[in-house]
Protein backbone atom coordinates (compact mmCIF):
# COMPACT_ATOMS: atom_id res chain seq x y z
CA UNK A 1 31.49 181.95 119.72
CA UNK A 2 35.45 181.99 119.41
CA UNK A 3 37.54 178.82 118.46
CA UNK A 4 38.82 178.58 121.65
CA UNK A 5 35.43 178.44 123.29
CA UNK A 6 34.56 175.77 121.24
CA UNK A 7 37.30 173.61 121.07
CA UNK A 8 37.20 173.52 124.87
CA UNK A 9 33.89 172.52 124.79
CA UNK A 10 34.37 169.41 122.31
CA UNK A 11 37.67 168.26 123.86
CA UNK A 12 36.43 168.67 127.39
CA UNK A 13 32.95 166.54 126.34
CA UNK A 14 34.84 163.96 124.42
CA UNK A 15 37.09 162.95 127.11
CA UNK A 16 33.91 162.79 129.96
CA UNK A 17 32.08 160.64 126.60
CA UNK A 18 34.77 158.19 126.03
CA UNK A 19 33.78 155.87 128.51
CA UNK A 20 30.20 155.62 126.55
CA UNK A 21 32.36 154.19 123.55
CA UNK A 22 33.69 151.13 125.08
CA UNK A 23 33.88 149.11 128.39
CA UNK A 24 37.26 147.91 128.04
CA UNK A 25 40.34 149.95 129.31
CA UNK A 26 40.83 151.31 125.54
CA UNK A 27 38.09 154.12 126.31
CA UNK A 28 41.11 155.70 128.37
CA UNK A 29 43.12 156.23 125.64
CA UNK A 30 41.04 159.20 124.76
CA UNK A 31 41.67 161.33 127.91
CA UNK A 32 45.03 160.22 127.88
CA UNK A 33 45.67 161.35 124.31
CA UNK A 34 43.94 164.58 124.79
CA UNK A 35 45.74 165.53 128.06
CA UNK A 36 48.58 164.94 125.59
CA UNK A 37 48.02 166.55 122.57
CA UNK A 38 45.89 169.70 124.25
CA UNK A 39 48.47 172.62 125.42
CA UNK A 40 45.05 174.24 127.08
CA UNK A 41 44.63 173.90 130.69
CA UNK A 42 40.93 173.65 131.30
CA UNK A 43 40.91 170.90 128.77
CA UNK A 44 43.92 169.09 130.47
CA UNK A 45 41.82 169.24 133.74
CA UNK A 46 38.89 167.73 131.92
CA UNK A 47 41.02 165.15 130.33
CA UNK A 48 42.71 164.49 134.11
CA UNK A 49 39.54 164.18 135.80
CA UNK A 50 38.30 161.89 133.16
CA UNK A 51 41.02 159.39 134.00
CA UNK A 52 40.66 159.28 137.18
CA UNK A 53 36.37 158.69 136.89
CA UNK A 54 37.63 155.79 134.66
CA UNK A 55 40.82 154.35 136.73
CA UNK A 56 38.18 154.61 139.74
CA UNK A 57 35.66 152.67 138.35
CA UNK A 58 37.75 149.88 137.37
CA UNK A 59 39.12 149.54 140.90
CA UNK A 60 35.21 149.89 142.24
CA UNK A 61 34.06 147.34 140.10
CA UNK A 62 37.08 145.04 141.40
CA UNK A 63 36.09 145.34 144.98
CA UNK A 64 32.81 145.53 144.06
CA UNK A 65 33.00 142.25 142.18
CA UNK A 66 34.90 140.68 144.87
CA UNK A 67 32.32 141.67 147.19
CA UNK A 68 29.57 139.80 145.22
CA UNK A 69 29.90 136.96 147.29
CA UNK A 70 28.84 139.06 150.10
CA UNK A 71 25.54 139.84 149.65
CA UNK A 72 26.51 143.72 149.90
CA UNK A 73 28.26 143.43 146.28
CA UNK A 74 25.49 143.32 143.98
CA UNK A 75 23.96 146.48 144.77
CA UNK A 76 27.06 148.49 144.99
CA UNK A 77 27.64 146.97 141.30
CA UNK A 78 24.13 148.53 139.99
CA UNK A 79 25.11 151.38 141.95
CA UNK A 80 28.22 151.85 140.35
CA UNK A 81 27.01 151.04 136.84
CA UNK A 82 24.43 153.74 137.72
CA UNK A 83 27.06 156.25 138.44
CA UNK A 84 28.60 155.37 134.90
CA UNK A 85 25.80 156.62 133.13
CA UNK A 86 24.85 159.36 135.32
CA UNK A 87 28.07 161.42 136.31
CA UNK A 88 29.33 161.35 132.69
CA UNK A 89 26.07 162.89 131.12
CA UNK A 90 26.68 165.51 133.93
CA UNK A 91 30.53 166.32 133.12
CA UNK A 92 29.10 166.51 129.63
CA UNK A 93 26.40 168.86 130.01
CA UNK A 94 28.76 170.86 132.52
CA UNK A 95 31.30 170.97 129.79
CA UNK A 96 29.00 171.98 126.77
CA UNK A 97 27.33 174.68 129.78
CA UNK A 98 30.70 176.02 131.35
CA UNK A 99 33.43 176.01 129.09
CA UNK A 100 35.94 178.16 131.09
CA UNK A 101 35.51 175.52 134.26
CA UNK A 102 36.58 171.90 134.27
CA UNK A 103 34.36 169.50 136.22
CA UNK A 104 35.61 167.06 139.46
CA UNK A 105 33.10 164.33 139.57
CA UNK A 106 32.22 163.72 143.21
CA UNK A 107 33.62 160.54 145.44
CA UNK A 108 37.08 159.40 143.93
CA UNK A 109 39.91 159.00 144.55
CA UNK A 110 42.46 161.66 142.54
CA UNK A 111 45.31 159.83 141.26
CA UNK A 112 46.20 161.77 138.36
């Protein structure tokens, strides 16, 4: 496989993984420094995308928080911690599968 092939695939899986590295809001910095330093644009979608998955699930687990004392909030917060497990192992494996096509994760909100 070429370089570029490659290189997509690592930069494009390491900014869906970076949420697996930390909880806090410094697991953004990783998309945010790739969609800088990357001139490539499959990888700069990837890196997009990724920011918004992670600036959406902070919101969501405000509201979703807020909502907890409502009985409705504490299964939209396993729901949503579900989801941030499950649609980051899929970006990955989309990533590592289709190189030449970012991934849009499903329900959020694009603000990027």
């Amino acid at each position: 496989m070429d370089d570029l092939t490659q290189r997509r695939k690592l930069l494009s899986a390491l900014s869906h993984g970076a949420i697996f590295l930390s909880s806090s809001i410094i697991s953004i910095g990783i998309p945010i420094a790739i969609l800088i330093i990357s001139d490539d644009q499959v990888i700069k979608d990837n890196a997009k995308e990724s920011i918004n998955f992670h600036i959406n699930l902070y919101l969501y687990g405000i509201v979703f928080g807020l909502l907890l004392f409502v009985v409705i909030g504490f299964p939209l917060l396993i729901l949503l911690l579900v989801a941030s497990f499950v649609l980051p192992i899929m970006a990955i494996v989309h990533a590592a599968s289709e190189p030449n096509k970012s991934y849009r994760y499903p329900f959020i909100f694009r603000l990027v």
